[in-house]
ModelCIF file with pLDDT and N, C-alpha, C, O atoms, coordinates in Angstrom:
data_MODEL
#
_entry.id   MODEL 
#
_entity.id                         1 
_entity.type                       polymer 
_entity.pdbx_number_of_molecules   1 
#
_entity_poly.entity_id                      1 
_entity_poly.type                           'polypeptide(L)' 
_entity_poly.nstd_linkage                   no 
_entity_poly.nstd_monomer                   no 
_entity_poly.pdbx_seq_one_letter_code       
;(UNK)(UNK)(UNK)(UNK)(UNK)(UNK)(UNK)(UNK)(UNK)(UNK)(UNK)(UNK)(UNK)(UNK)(UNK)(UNK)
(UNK)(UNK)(UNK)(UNK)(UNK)(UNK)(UNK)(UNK)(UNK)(UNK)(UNK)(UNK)(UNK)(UNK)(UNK)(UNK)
(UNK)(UNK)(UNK)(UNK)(UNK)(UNK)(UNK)(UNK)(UNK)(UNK)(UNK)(UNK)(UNK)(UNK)
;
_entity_poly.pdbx_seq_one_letter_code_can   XXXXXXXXXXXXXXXXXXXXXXXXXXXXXXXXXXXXXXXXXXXXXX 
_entity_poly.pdbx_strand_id                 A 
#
loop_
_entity_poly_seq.entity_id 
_entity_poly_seq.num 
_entity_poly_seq.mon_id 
_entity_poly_seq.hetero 
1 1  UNK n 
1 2  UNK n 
1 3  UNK n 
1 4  UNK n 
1 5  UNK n 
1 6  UNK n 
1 7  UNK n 
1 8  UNK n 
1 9  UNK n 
1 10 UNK n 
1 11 UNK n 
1 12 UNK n 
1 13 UNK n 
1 14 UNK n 
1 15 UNK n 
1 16 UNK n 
1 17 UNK n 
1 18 UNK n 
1 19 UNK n 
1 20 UNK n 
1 21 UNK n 
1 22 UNK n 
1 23 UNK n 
1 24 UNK n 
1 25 UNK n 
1 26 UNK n 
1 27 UNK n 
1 28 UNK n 
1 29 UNK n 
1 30 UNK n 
1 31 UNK n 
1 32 UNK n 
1 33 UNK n 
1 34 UNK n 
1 35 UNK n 
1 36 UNK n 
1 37 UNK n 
1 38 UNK n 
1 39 UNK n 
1 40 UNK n 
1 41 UNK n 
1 42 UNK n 
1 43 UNK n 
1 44 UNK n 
1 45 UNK n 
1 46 UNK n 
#
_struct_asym.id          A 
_struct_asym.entity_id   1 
#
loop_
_ma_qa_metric.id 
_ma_qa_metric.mode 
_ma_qa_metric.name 
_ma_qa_metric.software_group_id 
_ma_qa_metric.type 
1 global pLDDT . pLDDT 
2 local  pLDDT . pLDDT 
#
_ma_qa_metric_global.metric_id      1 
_ma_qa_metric_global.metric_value   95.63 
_ma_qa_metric_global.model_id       1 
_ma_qa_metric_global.ordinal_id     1 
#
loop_
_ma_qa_metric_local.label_asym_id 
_ma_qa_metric_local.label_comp_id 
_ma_qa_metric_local.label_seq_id 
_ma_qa_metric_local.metric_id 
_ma_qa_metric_local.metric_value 
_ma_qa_metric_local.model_id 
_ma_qa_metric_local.ordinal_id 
A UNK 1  2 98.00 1 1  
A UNK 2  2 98.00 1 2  
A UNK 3  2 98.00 1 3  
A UNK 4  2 98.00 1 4  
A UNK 5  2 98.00 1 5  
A UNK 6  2 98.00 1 6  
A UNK 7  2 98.00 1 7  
A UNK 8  2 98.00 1 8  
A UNK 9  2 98.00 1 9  
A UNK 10 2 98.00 1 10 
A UNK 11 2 98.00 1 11 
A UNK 12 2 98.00 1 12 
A UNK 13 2 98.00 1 13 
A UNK 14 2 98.00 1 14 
A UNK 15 2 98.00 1 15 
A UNK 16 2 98.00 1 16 
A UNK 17 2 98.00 1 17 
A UNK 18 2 98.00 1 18 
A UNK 19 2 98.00 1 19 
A UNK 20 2 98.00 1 20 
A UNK 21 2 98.00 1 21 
A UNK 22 2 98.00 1 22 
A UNK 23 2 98.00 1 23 
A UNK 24 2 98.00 1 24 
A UNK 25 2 98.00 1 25 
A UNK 26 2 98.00 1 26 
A UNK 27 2 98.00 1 27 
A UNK 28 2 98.00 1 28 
A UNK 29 2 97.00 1 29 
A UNK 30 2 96.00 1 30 
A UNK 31 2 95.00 1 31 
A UNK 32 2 91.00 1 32 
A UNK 33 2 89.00 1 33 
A UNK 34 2 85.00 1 34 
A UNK 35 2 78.00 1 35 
A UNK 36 2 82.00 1 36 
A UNK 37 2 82.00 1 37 
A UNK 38 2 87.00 1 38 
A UNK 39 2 93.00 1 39 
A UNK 40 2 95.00 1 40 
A UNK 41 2 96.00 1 41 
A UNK 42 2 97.00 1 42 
A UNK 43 2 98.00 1 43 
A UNK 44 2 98.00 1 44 
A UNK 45 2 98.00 1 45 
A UNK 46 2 98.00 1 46 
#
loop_
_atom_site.group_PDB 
_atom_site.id 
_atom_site.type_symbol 
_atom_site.label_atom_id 
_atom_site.label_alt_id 
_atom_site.label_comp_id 
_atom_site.label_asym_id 
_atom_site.label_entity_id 
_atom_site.label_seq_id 
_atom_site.pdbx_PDB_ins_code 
_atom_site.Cartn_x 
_atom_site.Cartn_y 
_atom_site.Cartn_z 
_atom_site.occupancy 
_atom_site.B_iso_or_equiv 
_atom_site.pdbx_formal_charge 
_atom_site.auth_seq_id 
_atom_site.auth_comp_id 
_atom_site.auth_asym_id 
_atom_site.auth_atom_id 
_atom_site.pdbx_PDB_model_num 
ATOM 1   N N  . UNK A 1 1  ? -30.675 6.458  -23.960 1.00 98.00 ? 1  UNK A N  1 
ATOM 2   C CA . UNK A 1 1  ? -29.833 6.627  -25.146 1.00 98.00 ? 1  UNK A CA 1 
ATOM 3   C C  . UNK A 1 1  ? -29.955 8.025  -25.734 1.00 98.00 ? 1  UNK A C  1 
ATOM 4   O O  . UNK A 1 1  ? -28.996 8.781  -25.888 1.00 98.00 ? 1  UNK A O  1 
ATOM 5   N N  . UNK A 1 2  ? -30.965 8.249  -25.986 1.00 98.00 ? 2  UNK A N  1 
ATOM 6   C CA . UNK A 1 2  ? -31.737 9.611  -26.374 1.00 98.00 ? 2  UNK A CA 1 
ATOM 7   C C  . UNK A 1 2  ? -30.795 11.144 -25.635 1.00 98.00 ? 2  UNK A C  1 
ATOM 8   O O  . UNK A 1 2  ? -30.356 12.173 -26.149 1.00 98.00 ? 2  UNK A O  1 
ATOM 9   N N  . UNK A 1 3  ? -30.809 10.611 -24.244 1.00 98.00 ? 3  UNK A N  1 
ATOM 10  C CA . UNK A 1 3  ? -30.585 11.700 -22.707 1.00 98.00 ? 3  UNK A CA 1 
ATOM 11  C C  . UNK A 1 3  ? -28.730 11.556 -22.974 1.00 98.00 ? 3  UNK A C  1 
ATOM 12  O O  . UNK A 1 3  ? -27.845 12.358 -22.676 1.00 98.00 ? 3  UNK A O  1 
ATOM 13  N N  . UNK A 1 4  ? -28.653 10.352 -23.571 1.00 98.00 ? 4  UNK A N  1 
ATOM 14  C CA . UNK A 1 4  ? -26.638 10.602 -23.637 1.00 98.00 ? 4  UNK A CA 1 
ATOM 15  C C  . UNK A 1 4  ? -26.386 11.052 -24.739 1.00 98.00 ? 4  UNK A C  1 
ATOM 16  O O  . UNK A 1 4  ? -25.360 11.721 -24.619 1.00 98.00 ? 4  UNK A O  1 
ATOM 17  N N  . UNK A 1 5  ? -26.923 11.079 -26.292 1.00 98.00 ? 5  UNK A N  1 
ATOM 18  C CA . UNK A 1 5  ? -26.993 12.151 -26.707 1.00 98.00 ? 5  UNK A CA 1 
ATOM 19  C C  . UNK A 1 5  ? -26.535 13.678 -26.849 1.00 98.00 ? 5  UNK A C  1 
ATOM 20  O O  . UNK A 1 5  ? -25.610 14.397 -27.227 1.00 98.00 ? 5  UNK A O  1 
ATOM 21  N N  . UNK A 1 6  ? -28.054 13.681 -26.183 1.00 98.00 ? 6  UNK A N  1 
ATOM 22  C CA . UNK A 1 6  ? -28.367 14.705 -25.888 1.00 98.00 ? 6  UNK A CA 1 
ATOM 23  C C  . UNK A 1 6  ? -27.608 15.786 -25.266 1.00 98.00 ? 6  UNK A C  1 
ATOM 24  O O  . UNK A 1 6  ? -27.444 16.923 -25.709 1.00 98.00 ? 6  UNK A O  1 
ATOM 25  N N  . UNK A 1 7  ? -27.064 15.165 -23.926 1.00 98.00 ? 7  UNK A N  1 
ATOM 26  C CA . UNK A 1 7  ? -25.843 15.905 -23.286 1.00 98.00 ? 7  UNK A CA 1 
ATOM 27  C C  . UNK A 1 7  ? -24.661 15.814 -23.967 1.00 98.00 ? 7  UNK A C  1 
ATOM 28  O O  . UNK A 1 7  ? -23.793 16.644 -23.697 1.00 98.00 ? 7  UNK A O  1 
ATOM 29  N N  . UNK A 1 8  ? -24.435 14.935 -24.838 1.00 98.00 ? 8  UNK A N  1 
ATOM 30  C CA . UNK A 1 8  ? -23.001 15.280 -25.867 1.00 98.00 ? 8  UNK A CA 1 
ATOM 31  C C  . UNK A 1 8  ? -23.290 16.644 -26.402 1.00 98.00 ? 8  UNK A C  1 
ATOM 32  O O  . UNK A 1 8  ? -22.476 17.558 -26.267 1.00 98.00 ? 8  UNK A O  1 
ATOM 33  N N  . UNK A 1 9  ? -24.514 16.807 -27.050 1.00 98.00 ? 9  UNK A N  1 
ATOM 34  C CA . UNK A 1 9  ? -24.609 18.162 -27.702 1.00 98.00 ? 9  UNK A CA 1 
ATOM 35  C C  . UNK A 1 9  ? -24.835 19.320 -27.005 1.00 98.00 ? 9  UNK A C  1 
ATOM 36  O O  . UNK A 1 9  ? -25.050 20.437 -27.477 1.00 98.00 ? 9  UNK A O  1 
ATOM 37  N N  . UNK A 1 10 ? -24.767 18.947 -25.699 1.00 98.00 ? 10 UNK A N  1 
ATOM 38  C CA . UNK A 1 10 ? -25.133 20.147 -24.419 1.00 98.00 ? 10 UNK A CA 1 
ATOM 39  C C  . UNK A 1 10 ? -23.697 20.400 -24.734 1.00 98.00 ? 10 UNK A C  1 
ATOM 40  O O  . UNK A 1 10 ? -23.390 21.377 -25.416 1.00 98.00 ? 10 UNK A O  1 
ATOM 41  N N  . UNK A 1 11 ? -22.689 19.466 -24.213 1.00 98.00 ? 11 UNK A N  1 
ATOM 42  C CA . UNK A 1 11 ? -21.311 19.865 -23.651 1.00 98.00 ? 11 UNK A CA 1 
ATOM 43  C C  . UNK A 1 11 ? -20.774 19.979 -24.777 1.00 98.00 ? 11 UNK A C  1 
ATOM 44  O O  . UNK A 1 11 ? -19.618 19.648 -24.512 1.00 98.00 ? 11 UNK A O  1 
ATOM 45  N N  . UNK A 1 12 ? -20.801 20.285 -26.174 1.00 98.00 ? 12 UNK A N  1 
ATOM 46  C CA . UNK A 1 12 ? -20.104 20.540 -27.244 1.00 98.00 ? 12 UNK A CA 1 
ATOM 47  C C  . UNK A 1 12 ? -20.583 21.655 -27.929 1.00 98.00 ? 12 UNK A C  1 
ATOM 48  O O  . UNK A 1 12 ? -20.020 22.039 -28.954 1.00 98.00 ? 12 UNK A O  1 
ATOM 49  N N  . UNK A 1 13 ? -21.639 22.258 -27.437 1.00 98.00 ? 13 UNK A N  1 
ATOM 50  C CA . UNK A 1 13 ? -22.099 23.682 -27.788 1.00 98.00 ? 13 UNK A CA 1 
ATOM 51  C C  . UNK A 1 13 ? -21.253 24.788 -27.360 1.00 98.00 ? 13 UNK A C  1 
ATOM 52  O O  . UNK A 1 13 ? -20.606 24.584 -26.332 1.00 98.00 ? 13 UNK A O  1 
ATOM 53  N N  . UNK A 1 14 ? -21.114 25.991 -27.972 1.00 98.00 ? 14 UNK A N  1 
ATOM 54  C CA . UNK A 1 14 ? -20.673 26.754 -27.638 1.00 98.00 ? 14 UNK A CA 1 
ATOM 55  C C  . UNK A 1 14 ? -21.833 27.876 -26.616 1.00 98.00 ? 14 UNK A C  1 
ATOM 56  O O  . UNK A 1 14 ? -22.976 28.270 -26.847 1.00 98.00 ? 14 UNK A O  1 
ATOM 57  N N  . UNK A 1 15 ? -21.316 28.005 -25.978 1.00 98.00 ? 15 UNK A N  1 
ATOM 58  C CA . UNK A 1 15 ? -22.450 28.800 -24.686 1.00 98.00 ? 15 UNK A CA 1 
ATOM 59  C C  . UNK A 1 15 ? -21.701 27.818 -23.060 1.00 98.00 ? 15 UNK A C  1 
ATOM 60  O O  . UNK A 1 15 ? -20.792 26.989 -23.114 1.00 98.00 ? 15 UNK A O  1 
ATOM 61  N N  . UNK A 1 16 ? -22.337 28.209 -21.965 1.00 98.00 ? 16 UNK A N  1 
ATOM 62  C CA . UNK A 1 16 ? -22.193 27.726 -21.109 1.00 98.00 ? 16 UNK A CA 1 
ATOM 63  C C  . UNK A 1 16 ? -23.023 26.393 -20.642 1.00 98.00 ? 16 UNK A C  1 
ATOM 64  O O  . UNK A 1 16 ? -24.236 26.521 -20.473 1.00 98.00 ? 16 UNK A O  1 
ATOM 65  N N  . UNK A 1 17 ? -22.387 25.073 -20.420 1.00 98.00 ? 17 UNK A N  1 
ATOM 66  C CA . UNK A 1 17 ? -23.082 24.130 -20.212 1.00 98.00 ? 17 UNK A CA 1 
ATOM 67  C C  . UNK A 1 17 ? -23.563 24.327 -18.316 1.00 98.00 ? 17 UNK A C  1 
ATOM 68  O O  . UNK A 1 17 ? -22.801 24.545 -17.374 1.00 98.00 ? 17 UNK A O  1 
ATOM 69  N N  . UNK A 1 18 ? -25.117 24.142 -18.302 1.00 98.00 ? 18 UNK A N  1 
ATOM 70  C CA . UNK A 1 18 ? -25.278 23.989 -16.809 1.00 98.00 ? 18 UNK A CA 1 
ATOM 71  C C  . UNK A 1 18 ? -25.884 22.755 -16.888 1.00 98.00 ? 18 UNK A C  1 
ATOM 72  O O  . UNK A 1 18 ? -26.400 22.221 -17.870 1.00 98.00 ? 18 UNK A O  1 
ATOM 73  N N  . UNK A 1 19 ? -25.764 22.325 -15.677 1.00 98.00 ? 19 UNK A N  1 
ATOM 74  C CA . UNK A 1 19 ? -25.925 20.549 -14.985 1.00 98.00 ? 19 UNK A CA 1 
ATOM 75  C C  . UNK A 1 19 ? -26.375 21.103 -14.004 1.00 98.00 ? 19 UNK A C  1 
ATOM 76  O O  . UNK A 1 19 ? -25.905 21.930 -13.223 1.00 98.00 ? 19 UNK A O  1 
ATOM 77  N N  . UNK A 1 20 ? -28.030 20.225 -14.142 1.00 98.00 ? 20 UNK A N  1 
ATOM 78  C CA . UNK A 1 20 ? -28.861 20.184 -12.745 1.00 98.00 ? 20 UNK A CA 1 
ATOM 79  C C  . UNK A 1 20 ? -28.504 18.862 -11.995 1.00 98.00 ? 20 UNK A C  1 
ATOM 80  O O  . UNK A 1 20 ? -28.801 17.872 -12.663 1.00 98.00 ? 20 UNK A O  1 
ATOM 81  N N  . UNK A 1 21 ? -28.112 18.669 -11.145 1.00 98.00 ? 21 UNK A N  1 
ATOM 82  C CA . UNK A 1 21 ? -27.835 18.122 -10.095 1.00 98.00 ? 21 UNK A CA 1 
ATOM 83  C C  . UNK A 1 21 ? -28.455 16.551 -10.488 1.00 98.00 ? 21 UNK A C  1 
ATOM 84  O O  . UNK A 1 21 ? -29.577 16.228 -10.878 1.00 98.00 ? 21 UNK A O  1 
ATOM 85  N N  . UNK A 1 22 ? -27.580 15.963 -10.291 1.00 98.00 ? 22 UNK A N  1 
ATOM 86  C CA . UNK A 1 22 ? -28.683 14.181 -10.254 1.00 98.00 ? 22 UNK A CA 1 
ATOM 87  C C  . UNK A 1 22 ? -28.949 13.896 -11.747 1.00 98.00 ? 22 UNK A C  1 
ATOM 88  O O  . UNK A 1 22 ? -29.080 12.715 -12.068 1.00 98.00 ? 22 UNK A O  1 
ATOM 89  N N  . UNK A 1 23 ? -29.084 15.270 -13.105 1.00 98.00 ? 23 UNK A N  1 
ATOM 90  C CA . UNK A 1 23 ? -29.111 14.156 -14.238 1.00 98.00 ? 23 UNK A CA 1 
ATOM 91  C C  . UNK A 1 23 ? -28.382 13.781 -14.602 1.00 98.00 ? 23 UNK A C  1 
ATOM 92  O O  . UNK A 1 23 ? -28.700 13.048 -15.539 1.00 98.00 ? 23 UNK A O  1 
ATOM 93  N N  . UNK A 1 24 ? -27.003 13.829 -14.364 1.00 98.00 ? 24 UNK A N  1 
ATOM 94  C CA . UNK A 1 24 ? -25.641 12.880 -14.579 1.00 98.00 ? 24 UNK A CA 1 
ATOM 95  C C  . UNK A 1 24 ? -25.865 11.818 -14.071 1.00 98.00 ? 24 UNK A C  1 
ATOM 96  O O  . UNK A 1 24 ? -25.201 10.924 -14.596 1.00 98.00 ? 24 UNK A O  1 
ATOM 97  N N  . UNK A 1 25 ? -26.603 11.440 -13.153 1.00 98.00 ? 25 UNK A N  1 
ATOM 98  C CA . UNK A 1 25 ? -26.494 9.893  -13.182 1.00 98.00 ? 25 UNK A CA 1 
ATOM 99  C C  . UNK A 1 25 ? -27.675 9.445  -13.141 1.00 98.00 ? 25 UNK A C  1 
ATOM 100 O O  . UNK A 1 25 ? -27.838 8.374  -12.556 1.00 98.00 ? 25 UNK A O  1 
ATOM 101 N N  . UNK A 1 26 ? -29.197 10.332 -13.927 1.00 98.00 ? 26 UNK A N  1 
ATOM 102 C CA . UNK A 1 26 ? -30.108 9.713  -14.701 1.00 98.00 ? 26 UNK A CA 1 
ATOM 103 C C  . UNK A 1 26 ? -31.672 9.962  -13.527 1.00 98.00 ? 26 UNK A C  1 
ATOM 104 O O  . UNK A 1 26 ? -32.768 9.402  -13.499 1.00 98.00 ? 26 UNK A O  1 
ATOM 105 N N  . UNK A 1 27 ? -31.134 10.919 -12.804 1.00 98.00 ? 27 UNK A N  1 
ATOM 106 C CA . UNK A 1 27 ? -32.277 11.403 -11.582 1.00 98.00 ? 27 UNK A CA 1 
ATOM 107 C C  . UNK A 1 27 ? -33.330 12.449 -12.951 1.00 98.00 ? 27 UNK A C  1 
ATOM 108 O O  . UNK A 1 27 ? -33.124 13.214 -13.892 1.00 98.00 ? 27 UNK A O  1 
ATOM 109 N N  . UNK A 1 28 ? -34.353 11.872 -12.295 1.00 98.00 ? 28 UNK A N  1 
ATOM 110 C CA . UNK A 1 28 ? -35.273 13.099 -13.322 1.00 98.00 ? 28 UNK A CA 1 
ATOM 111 C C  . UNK A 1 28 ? -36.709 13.002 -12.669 1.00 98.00 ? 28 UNK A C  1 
ATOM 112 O O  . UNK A 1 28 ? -37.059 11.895 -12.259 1.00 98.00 ? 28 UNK A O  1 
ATOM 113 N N  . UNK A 1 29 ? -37.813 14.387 -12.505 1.00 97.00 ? 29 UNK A N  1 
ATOM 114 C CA . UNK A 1 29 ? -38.834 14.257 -11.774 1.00 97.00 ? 29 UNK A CA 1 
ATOM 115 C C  . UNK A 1 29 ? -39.594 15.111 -12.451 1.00 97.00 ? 29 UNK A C  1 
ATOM 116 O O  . UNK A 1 29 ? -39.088 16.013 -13.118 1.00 97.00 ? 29 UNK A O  1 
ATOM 117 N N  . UNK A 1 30 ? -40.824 14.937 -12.364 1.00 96.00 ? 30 UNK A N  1 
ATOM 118 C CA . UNK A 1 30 ? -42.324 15.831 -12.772 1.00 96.00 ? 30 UNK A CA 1 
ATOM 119 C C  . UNK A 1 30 ? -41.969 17.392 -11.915 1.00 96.00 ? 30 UNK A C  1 
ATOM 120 O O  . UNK A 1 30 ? -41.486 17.428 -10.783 1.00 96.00 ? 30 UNK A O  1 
ATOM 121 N N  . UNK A 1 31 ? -42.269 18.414 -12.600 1.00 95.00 ? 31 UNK A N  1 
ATOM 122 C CA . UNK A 1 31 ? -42.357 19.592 -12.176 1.00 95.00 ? 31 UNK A CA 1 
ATOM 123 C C  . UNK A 1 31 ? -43.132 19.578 -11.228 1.00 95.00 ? 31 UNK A C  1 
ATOM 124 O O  . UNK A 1 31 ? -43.302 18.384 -10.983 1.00 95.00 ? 31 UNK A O  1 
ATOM 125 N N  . UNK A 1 32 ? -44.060 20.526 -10.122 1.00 91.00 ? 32 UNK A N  1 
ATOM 126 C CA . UNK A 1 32 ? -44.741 20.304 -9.191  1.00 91.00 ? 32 UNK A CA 1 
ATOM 127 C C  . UNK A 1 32 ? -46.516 20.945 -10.339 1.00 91.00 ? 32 UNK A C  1 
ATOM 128 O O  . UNK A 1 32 ? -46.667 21.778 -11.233 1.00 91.00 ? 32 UNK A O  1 
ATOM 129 N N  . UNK A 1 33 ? -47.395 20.051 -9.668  1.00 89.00 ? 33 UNK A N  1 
ATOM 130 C CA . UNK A 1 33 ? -48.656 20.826 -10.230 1.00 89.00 ? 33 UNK A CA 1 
ATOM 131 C C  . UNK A 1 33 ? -49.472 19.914 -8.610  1.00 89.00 ? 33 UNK A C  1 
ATOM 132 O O  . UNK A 1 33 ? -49.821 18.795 -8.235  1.00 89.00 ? 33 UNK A O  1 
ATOM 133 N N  . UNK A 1 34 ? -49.400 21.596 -8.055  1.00 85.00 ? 34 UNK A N  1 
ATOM 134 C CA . UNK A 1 34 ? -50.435 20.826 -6.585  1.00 85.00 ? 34 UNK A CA 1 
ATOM 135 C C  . UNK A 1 34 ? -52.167 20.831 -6.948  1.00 85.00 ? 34 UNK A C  1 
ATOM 136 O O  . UNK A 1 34 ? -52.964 20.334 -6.152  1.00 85.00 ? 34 UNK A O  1 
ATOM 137 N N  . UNK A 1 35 ? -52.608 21.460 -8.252  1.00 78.00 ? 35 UNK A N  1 
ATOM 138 C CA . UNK A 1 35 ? -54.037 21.207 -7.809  1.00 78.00 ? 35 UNK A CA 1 
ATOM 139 C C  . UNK A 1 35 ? -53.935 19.570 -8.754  1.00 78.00 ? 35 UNK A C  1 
ATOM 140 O O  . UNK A 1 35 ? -54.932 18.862 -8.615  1.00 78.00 ? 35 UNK A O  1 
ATOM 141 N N  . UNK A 1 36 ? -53.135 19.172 -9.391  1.00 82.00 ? 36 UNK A N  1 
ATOM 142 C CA . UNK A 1 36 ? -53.167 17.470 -9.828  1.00 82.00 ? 36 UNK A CA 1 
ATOM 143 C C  . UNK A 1 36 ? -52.766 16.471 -8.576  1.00 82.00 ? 36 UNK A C  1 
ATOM 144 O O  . UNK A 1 36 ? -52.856 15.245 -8.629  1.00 82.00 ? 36 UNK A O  1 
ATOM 145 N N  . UNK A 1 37 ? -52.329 17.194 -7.497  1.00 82.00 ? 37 UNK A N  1 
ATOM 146 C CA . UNK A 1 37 ? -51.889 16.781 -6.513  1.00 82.00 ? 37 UNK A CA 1 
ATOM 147 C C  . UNK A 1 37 ? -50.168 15.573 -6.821  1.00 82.00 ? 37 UNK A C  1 
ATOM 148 O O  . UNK A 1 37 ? -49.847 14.443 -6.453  1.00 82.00 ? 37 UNK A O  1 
ATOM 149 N N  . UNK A 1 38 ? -49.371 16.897 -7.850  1.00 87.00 ? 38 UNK A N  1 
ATOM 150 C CA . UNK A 1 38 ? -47.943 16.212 -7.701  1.00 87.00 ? 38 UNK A CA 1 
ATOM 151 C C  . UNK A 1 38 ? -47.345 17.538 -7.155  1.00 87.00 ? 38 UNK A C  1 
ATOM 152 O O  . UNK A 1 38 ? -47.728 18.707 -7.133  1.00 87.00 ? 38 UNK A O  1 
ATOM 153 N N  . UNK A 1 39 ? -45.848 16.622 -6.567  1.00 93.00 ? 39 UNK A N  1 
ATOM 154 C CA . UNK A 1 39 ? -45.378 17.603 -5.490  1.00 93.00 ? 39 UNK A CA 1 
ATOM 155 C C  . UNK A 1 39 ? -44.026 18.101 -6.855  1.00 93.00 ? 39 UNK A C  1 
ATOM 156 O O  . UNK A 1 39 ? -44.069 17.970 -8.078  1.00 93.00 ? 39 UNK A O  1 
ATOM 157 N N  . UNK A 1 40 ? -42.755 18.782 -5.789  1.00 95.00 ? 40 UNK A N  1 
ATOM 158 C CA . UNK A 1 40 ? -41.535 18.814 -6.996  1.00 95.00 ? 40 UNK A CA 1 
ATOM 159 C C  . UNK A 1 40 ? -40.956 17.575 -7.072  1.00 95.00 ? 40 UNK A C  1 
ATOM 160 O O  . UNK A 1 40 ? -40.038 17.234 -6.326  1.00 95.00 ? 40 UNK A O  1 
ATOM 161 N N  . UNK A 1 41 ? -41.314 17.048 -7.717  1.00 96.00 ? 41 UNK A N  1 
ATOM 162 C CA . UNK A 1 41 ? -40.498 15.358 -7.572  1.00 96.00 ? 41 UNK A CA 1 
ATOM 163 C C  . UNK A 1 41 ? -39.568 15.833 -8.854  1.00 96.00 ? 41 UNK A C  1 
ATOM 164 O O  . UNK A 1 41 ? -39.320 14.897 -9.615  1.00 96.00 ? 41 UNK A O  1 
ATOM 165 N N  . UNK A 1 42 ? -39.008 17.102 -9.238  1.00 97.00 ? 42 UNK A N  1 
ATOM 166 C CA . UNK A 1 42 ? -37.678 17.049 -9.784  1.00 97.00 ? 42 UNK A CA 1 
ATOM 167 C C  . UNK A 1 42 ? -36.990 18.099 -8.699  1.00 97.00 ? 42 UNK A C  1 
ATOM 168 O O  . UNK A 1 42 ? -36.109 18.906 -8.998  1.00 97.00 ? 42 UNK A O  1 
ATOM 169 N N  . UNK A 1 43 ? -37.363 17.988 -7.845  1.00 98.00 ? 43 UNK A N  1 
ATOM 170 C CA . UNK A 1 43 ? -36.455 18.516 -6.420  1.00 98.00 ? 43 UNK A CA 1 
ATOM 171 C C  . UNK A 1 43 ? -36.016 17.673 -5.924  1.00 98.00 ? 43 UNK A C  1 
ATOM 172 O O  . UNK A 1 43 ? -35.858 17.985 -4.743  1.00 98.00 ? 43 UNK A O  1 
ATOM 173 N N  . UNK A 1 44 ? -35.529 16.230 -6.197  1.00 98.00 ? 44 UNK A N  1 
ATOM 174 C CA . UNK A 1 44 ? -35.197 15.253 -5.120  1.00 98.00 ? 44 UNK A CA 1 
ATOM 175 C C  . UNK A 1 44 ? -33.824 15.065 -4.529  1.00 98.00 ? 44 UNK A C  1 
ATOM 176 O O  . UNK A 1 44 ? -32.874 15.774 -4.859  1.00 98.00 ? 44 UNK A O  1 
ATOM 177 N N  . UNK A 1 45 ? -33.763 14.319 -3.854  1.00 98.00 ? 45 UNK A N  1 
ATOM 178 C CA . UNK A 1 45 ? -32.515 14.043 -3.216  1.00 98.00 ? 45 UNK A CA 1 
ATOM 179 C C  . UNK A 1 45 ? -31.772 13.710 -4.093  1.00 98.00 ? 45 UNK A C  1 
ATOM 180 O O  . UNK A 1 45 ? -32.245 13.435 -5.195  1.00 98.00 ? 45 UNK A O  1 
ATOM 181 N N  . UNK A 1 46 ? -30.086 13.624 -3.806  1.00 98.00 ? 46 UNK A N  1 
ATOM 182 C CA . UNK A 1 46 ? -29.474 13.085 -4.712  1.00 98.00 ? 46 UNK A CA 1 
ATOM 183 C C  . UNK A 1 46 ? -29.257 12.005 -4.441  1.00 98.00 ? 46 UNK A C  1 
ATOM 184 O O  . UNK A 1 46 ? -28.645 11.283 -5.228  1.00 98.00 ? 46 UNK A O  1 
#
């Protein structure tokens, strides 16, 4: 609820809206930290 929002006020700002891939339909992942041993799990497939 929060994330639809949120992107209303992305796409109604004045500036350029960019869209990372996959959070339009709610894809989202941990940044990578290899000495915690996580990978890019916000690199994923779509």
């Amino acid at each position: 609820g929060k994330f639809l929002v949120a992107s209303s006020l992305q796409l109604t700002a004045k500036g350029q809206p960019v869209i990372y891939y996959g959070e339009e339909i709610g894809q989202s992942g941990k940044k990578d930290n290899f000495d915690k041993g996580i990978f890019s799990e916000n690199r994923y497939d779509f």
